[in-house]
Protein backbone atom coordinates (compact mmCIF):
# COMPACT_ATOMS: atom_id res chain seq x y z
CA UNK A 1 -17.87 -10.98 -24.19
CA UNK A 2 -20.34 -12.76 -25.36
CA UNK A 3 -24.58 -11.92 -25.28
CA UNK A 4 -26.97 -12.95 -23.12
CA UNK A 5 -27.94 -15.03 -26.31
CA UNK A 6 -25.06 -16.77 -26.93
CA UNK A 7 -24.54 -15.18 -29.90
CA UNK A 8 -22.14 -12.08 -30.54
CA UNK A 9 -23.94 -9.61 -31.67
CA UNK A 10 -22.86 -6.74 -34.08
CA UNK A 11 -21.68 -4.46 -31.61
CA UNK A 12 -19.45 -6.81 -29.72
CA UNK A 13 -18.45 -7.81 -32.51
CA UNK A 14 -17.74 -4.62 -33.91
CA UNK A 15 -15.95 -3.95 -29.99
CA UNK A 16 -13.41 -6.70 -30.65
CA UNK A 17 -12.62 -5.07 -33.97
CA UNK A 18 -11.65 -1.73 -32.89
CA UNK A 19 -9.56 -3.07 -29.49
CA UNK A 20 -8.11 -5.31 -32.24
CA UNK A 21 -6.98 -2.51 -34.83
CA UNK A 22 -6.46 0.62 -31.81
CA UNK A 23 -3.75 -2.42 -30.04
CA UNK A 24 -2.11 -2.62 -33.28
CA UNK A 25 0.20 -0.04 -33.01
CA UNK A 26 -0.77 1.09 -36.73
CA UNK A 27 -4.31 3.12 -35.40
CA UNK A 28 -3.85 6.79 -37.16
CA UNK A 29 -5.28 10.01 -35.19
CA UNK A 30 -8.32 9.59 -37.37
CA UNK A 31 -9.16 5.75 -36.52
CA UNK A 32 -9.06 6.74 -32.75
CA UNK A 33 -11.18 9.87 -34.11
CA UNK A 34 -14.16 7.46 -35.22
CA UNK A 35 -13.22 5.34 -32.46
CA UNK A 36 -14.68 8.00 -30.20
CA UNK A 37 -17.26 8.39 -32.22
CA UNK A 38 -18.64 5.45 -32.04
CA UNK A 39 -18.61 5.02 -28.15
CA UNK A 40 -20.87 8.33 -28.25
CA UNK A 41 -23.19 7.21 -31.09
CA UNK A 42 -24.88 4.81 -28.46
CA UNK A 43 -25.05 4.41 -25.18
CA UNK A 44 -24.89 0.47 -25.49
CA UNK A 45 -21.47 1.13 -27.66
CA UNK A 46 -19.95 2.87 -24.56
CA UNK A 47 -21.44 0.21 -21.82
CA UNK A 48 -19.40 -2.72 -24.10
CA UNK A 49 -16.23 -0.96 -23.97
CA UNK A 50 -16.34 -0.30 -19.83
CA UNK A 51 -16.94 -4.15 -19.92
CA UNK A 52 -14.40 -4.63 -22.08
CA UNK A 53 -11.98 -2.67 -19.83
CA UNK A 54 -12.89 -4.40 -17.21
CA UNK A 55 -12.22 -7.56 -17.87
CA UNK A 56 -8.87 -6.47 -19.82
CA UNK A 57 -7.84 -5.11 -16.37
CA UNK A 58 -8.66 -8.54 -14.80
CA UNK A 59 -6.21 -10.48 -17.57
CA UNK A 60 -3.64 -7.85 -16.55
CA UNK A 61 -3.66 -8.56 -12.77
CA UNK A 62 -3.99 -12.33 -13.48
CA UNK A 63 -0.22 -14.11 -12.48
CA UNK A 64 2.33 -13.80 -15.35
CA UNK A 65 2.62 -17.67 -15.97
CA UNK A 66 -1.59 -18.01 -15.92
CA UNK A 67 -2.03 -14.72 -17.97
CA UNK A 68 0.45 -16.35 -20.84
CA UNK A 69 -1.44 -19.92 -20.68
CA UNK A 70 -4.59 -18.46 -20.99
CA UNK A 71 -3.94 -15.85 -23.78
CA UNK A 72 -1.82 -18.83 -25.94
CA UNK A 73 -4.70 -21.02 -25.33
CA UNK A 74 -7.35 -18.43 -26.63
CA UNK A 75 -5.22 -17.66 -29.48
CA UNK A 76 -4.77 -21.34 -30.62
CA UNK A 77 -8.06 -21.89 -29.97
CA UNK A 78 -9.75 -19.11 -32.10
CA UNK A 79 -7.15 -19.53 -35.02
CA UNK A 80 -7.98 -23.27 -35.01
CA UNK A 81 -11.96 -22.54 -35.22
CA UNK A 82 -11.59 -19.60 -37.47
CA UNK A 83 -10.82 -21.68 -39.75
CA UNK A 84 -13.56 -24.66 -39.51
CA UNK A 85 -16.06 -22.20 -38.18
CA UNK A 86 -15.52 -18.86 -39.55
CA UNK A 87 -14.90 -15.51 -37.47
CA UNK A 88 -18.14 -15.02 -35.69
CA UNK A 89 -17.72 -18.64 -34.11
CA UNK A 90 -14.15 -17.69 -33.29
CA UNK A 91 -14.59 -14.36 -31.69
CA UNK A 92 -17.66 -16.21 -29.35
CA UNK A 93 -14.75 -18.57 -28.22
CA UNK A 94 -12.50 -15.98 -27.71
CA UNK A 95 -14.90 -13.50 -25.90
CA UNK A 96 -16.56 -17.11 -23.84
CA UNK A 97 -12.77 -18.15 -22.77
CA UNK A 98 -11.41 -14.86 -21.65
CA UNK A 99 -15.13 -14.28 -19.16
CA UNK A 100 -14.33 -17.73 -17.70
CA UNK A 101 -10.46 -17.21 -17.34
CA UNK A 102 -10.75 -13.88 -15.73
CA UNK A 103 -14.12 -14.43 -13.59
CA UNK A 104 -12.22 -18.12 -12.84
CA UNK A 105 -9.26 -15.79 -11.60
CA UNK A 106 -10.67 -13.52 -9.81
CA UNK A 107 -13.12 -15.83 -7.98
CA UNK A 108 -10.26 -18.19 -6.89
CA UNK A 109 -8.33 -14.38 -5.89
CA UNK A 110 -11.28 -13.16 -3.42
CA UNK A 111 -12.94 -16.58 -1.99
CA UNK A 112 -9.33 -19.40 -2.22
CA UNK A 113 -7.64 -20.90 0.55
CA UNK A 114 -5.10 -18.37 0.64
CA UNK A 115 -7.17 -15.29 0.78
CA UNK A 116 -6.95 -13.22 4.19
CA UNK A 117 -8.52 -10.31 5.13
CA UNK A 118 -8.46 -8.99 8.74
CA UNK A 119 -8.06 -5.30 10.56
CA UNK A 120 -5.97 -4.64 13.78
CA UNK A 121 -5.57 -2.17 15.58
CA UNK A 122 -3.56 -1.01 18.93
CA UNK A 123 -4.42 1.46 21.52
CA UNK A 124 -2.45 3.94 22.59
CA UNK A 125 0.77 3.34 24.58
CA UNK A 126 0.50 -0.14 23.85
CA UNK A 127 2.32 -2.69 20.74
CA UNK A 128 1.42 -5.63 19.02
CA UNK A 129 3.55 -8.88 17.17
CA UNK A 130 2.23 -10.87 14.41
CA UNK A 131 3.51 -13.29 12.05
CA UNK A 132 1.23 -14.11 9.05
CA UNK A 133 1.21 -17.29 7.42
CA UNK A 134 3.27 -16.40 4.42
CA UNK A 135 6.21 -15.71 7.14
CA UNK A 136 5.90 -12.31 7.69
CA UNK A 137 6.83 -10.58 10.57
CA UNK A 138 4.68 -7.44 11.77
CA UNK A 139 5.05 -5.22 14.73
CA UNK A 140 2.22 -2.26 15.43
CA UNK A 141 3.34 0.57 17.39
CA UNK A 142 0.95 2.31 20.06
CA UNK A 143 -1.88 3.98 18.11
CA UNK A 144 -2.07 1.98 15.09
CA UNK A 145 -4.65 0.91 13.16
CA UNK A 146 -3.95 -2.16 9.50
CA UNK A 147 -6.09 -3.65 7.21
CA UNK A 148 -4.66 -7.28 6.29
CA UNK A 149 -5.46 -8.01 2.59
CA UNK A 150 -3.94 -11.52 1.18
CA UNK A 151 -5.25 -12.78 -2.04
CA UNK A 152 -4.33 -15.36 -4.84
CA UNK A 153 -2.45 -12.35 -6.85
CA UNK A 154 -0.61 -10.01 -3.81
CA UNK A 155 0.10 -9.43 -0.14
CA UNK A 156 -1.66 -6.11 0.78
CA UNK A 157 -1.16 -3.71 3.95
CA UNK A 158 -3.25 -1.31 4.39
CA UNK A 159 -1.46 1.44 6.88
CA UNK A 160 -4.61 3.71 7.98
CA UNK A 161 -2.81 5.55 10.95
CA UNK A 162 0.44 4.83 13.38
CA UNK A 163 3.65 3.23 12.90
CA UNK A 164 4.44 -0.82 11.53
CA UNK A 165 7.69 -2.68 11.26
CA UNK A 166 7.28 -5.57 8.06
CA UNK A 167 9.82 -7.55 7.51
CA UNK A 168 8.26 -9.51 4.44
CA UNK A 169 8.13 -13.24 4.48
CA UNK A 170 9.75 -15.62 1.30
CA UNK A 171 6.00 -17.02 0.88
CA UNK A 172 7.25 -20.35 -0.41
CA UNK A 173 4.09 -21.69 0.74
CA UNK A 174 2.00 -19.11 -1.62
CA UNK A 175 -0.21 -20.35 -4.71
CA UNK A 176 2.07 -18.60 -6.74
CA UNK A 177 5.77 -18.73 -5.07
CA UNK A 178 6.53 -15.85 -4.48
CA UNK A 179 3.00 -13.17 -4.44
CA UNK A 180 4.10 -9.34 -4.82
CA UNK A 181 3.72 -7.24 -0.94
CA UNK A 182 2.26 -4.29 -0.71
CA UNK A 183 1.73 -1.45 2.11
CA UNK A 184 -0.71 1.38 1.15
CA UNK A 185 -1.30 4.29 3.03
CA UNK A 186 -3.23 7.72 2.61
CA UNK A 187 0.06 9.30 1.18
CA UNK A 188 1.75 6.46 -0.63
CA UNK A 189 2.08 3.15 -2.40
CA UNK A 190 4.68 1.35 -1.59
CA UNK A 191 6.33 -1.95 -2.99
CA UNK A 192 8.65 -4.38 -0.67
CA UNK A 193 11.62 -5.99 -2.42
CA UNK A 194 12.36 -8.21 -0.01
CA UNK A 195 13.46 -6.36 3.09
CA UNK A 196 12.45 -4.98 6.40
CA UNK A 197 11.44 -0.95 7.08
CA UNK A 198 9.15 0.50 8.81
CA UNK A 199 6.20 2.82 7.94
CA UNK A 200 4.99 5.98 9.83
CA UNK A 201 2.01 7.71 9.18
CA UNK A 202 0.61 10.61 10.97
CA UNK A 203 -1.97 13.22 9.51
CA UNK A 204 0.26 15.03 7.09
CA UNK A 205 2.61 12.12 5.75
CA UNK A 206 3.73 8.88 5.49
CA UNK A 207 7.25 8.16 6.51
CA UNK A 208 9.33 5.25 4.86
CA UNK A 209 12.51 3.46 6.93
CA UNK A 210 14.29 0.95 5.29
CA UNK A 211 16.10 -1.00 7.29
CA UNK A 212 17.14 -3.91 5.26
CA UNK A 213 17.27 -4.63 1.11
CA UNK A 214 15.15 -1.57 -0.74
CA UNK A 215 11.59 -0.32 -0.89
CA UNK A 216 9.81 1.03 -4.24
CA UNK A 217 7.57 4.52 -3.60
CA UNK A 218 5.21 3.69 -6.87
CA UNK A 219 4.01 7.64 -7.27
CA UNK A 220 4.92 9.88 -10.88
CA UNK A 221 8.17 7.60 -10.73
CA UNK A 222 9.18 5.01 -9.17
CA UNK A 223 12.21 5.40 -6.69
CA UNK A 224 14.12 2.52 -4.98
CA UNK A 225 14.72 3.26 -1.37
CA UNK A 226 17.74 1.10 0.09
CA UNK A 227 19.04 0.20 3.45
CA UNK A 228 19.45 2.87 5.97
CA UNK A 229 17.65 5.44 4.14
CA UNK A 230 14.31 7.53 5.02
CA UNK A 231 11.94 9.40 2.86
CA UNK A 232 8.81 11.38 3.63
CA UNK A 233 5.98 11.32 0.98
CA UNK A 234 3.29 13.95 1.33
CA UNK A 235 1.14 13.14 -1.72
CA UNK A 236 1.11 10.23 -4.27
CA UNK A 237 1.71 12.92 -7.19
CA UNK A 238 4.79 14.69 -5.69
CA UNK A 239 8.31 13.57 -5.03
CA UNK A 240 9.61 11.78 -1.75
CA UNK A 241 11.42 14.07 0.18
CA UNK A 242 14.63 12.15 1.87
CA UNK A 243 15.21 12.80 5.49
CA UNK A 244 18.28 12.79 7.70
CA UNK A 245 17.11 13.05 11.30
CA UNK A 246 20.41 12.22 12.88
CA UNK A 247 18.42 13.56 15.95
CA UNK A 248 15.86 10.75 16.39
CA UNK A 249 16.38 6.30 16.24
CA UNK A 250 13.45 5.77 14.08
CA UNK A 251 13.23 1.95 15.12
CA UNK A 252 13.87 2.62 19.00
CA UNK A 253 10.38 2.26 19.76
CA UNK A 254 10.45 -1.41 18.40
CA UNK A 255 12.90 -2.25 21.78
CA UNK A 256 10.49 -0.45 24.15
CA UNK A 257 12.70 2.67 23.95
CA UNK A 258 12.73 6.64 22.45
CA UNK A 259 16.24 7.41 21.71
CA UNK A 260 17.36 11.25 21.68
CA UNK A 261 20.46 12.50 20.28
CA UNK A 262 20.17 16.60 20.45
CA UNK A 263 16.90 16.59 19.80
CA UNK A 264 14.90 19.54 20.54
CA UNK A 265 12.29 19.73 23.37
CA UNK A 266 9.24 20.27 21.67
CA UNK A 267 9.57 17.32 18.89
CA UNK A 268 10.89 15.48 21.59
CA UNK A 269 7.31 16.39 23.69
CA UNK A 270 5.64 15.52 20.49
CA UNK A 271 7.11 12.33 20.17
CA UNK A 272 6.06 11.25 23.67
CA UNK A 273 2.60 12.20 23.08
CA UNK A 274 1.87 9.17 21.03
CA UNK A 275 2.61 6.45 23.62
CA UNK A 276 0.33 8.59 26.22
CA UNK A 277 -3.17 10.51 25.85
CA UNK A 278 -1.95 14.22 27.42
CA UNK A 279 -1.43 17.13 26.14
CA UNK A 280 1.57 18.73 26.57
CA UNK A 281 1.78 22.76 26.19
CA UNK A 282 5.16 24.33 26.13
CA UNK A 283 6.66 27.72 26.65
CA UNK A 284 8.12 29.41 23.82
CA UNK A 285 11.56 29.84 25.58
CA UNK A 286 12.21 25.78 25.76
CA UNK A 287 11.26 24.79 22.94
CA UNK A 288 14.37 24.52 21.49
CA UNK A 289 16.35 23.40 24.21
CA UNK A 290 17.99 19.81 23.39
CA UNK A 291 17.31 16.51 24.57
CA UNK A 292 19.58 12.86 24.69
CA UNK A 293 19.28 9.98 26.24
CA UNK A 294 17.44 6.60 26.00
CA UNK A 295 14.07 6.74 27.63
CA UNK A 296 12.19 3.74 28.46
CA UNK A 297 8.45 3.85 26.78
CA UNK A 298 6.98 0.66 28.74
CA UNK A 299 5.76 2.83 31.87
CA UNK A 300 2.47 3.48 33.04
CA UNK A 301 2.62 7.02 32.10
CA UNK A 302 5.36 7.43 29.66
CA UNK A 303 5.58 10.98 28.93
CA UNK A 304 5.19 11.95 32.08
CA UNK A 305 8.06 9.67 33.55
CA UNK A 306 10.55 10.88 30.16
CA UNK A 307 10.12 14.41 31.29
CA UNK A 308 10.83 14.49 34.53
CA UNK A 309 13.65 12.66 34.31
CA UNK A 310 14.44 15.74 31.43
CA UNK A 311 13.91 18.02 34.10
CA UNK A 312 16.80 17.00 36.70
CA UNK A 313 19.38 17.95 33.29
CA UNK A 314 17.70 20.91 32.15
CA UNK A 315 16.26 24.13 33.55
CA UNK A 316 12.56 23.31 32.71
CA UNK A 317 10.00 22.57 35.58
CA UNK A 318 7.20 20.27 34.56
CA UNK A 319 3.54 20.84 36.22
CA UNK A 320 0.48 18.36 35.48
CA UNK A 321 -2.59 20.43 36.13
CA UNK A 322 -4.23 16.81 34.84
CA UNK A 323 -4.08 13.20 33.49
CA UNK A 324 -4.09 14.30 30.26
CA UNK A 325 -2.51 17.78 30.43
CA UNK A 326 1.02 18.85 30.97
CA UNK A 327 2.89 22.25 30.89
CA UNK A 328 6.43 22.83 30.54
CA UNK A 329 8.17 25.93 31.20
CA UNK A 330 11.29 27.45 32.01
CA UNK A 331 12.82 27.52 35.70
């Protein structure tokens, strides 16, 4: 980290001394006592360690294989001028290489060939296919809105609202083999291991489906979510909650289709609500009434087609008072 003079000055070097002696793993209470002390002695003290951090949080996101080249390089580097050049001389290398290595990296990580940003998003009652050009598959249900982040370090999805089938592609083509792939949502970070799942996320949670390999939920701890399970995260800081809704095919809407098996009226209603814009009021009395069947979600007017063909099985009559409201009630 070297001055605008090209010349470390006392308090960077004095800054490489303490992040040298707190990483040793031999810092006692009191070192990290003075420590503290000297960030608050001077504002400039405190401004050098953010800057510090900062570019120690760049090394750390930097590609395992470039991250070990550039620190072995450094180190040779400094040990071999230390001793023709003395320490000051040495620590100027060492604070010079690790600006350009991790400015280097992170330029190359925002502005490369292989960096991809791009949004998307579906309307209502309608879906959308995409394959990216590290050979992933995506699939946006109705309502859906992603932000596509690809960069030099990771493959980034960000879920802001609706429903997405991934199955993650090898990236063989990718600057670094094989990049890590992320989805992020409001509720949850999650990691793909390889795999396909889906992702649902309404106001209140994020869903998780996995449908093939495993899934990490990065929150407190990190939990592995395999092949044919589900789990509903609420917050990043509490646990996944596993689900078994034997009542509902969560990847029916991928073949056009909402499959019911005994699944009660009103989540059925509720379910049908996202492929069209009505609102659908319901009488207390069928509410929990139960609903199977495969119902076809490519119509015109989905919701309104599923329900009447609900109504020739059950006793419920269905009135539309207009396009966008419906009322169910009992016969």
């Amino acid at each position: 980290m070297p001055s605008s003079s090209g010349v470390f000055s006392d308090i960077e070097e004095a800054l490489v001394s303490w992040s040298v002696k707190l990483a040793s793993g031999q810092a006692t209470e009191r070192d990290y006592e003075d420590f503290h002390q000297w960030r608050a002695s001077n504002p400039a003290h405190e401004q050098a360690w953010q800057k510090l951090q900062a570019l120690e949080a760049n090394l750390v996101n930097m590609p395992e294989t470039a991250k070990t080249l550039a620190i072995n390089t450094l180190d040779a580097a400094s040990r071999q001028h230390a001793v023709h050049h003395g320490r000051r001389k040495a620590l100027k290398l060492l604070g010079i290489g690790l600006v350009l290595v991790t400015s280097g990296a992170c330029f190359l990580n925002d502005h490369g060939p292989w960096a991809l940003e791009t949004e998307y998003a579906v309307p209502i009652g309608k879906k959308m296919q995409l394959d990216l050009a590290d050979g992933t598959r995506l699939m946006l249900n109705t309502n859906t809105r992603i932000k596509v982040y690809y960069s030099l370090l990771k493959r980034e999805i960000v879920l802001t609202s609706g429903e997405i089938y991934i199955a993650t592609g090898s990236d063989s083509e990718g600057p670094w083999a094989h990049r890590s792939f992320w989805v992020q949502t409001p509720n949850a970070s999650l990691e793909a291991l390889g795999t396909q799942f889906t992702v649902d996320q309404n106001k209140q949670r994020t869903r998780l489906h996995v449908i093939e390999s495993a899934v990490a939920i990065h929150g407190a701890q990190t939990l592995n979510v395999h092949a044919g399970e589900s789990y509903d995260i609420y917050a990043a800081n509490q646990d996944p909650i596993k689900t078994a809704d034997t009542h509902f095919d969560p990847t029916g809407w991928m073949d056009g289709v909402l499959v019911a098996k005994g699944m009660r009226l009103d989540n059925f209603a509720s379910e049908l609500s996202r492929y069209q814009a009505v609102h659908i009021q319901m009488d207390s009395e069928v509410a929990a009434m139960t609903v199977s069947g495969v119902f076809q979600l490519n119509q015109q007017y989905p919701a309104v087609h599923a329900l009447r063909a609900v109504a020739r099985s059950l006793p419920i009559k269905i009135s539309q008072f207009s396009a966008t409201q419906l009322q169910i009630e009992k016969k």
